[in-house]
Protein backbone atom coordinates (compact mmCIF):
# COMPACT_ATOMS: atom_id res chain seq x y z
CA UNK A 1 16.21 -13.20 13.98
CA UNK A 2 12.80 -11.93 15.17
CA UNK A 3 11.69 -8.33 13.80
CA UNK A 4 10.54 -7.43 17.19
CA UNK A 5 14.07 -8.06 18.47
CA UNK A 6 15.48 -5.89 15.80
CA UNK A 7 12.94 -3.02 16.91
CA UNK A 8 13.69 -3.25 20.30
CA UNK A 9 17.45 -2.97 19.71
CA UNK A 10 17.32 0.08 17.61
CA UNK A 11 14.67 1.81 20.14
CA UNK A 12 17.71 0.90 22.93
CA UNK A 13 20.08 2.32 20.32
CA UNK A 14 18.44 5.25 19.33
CA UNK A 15 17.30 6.38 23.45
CA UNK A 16 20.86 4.85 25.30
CA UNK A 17 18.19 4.51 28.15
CA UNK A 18 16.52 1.11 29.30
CA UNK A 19 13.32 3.16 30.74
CA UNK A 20 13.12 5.58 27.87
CA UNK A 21 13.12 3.01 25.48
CA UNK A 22 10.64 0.53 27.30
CA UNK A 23 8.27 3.66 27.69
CA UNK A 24 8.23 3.99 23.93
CA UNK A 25 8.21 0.45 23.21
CA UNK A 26 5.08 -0.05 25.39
CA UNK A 27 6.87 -2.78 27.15
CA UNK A 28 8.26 -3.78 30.25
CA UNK A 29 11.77 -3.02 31.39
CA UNK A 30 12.43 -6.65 31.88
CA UNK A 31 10.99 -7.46 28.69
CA UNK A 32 13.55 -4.78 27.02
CA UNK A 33 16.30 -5.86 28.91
CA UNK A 34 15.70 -9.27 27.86
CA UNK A 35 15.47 -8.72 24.18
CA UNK A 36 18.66 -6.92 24.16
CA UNK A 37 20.25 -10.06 25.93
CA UNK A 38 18.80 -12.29 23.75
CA UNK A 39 20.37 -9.91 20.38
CA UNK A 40 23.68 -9.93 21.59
CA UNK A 41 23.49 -13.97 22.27
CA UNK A 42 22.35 -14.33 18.63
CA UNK A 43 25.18 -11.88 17.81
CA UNK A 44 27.63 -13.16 19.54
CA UNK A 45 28.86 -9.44 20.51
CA UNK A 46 28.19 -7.25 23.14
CA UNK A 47 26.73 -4.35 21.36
CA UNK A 48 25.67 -1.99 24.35
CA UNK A 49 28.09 -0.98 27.15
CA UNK A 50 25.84 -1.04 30.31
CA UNK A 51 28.07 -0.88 32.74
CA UNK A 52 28.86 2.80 32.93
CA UNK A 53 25.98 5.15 34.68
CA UNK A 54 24.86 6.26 30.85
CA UNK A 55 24.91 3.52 28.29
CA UNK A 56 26.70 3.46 24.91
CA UNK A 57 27.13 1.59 21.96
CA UNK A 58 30.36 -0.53 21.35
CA UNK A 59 31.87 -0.55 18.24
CA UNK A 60 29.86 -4.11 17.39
CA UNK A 61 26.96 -2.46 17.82
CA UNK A 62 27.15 0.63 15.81
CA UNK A 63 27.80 -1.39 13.06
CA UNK A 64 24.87 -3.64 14.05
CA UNK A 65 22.47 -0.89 14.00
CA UNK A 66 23.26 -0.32 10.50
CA UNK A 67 22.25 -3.55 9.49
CA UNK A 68 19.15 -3.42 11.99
CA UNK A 69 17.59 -0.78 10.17
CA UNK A 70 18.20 -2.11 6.73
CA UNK A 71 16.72 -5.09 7.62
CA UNK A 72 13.52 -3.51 9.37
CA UNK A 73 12.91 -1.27 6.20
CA UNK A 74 12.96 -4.42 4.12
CA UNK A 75 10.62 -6.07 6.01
CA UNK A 76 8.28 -2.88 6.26
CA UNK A 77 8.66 -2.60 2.06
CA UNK A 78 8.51 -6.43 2.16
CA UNK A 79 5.23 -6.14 4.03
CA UNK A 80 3.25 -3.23 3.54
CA UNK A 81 -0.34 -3.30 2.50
CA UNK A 82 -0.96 -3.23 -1.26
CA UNK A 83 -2.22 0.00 -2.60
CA UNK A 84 -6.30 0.14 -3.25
CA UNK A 85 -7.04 0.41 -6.80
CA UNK A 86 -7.72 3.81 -8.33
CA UNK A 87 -11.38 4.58 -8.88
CA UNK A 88 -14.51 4.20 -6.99
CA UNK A 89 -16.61 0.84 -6.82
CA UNK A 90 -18.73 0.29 -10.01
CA UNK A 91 -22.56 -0.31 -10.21
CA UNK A 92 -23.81 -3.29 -10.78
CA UNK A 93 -26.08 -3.22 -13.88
CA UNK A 94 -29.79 -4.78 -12.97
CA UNK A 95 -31.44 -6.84 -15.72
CA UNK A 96 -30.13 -7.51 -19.07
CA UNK A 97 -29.27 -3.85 -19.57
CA UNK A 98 -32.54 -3.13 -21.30
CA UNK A 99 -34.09 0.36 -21.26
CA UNK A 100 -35.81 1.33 -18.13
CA UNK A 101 -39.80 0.29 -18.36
CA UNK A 102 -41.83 3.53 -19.57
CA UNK A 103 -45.67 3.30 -18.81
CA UNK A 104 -47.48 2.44 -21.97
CA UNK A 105 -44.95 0.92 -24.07
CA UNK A 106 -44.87 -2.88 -24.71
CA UNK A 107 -42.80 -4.79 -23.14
CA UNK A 108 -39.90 -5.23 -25.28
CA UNK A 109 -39.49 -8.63 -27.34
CA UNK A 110 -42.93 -9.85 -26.66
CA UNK A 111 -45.54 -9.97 -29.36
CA UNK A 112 -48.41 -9.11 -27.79
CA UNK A 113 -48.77 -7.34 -24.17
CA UNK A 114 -51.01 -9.17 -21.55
CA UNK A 115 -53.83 -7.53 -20.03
């Protein structure tokens, strides 16, 4: 089953309101309302009563929304960004790591200095 599906269903769950949930969802109402049709299809349950004036979970459907959310919060562990290493990013040494050039000194590992 699609996350997104899972997400919308326990936003429906969670508000009992189409509109409320859509708002919060950032989706359509159609969009919502089609998602929840297509969750109960995969179910094979009807998990929200719609049919009164407020809506309300059946029994399927409480027990759905238990397993919803453990599957969205092992997706979210399952996918989460990896943690940035502790530290800041080191300097990259320049040269061979000799000493820094001081005016009047040879250059090191050369016999004689050019003119």
């Amino acid at each position: 089953m699609d996350i997104s599906l899972l997400r919308h269903y326990v936003v429906v769950a969670h508000e009992l309101d189409l509109a409320k949930a859509a708002t919060a969802l950032g989706v359509s109402h159609a969009t919502l309302s089609g998602s929840l049709n297509q969750v109960e299809a995969l179910v094979g349950a009807h998990l929200v009563n719609r049919a009164t004036s407020t809506m309300s979970l059946t029994e399927a459907g409480e027990l759905f929304l238990v397993t919803a959310n453990d599957e969205i919060a092992a997706y979210e562990a399952a996918n989460k960004p990896p943690t940035p290493k502790a530290g800041g990013k080191a300097k990259a040494n320049k040269g061979k790591g000799r000493a820094p050039r001081v005016k009047g000194e040879p250059l090191p590992y050369k016999k004689r200095q050019s003119r």
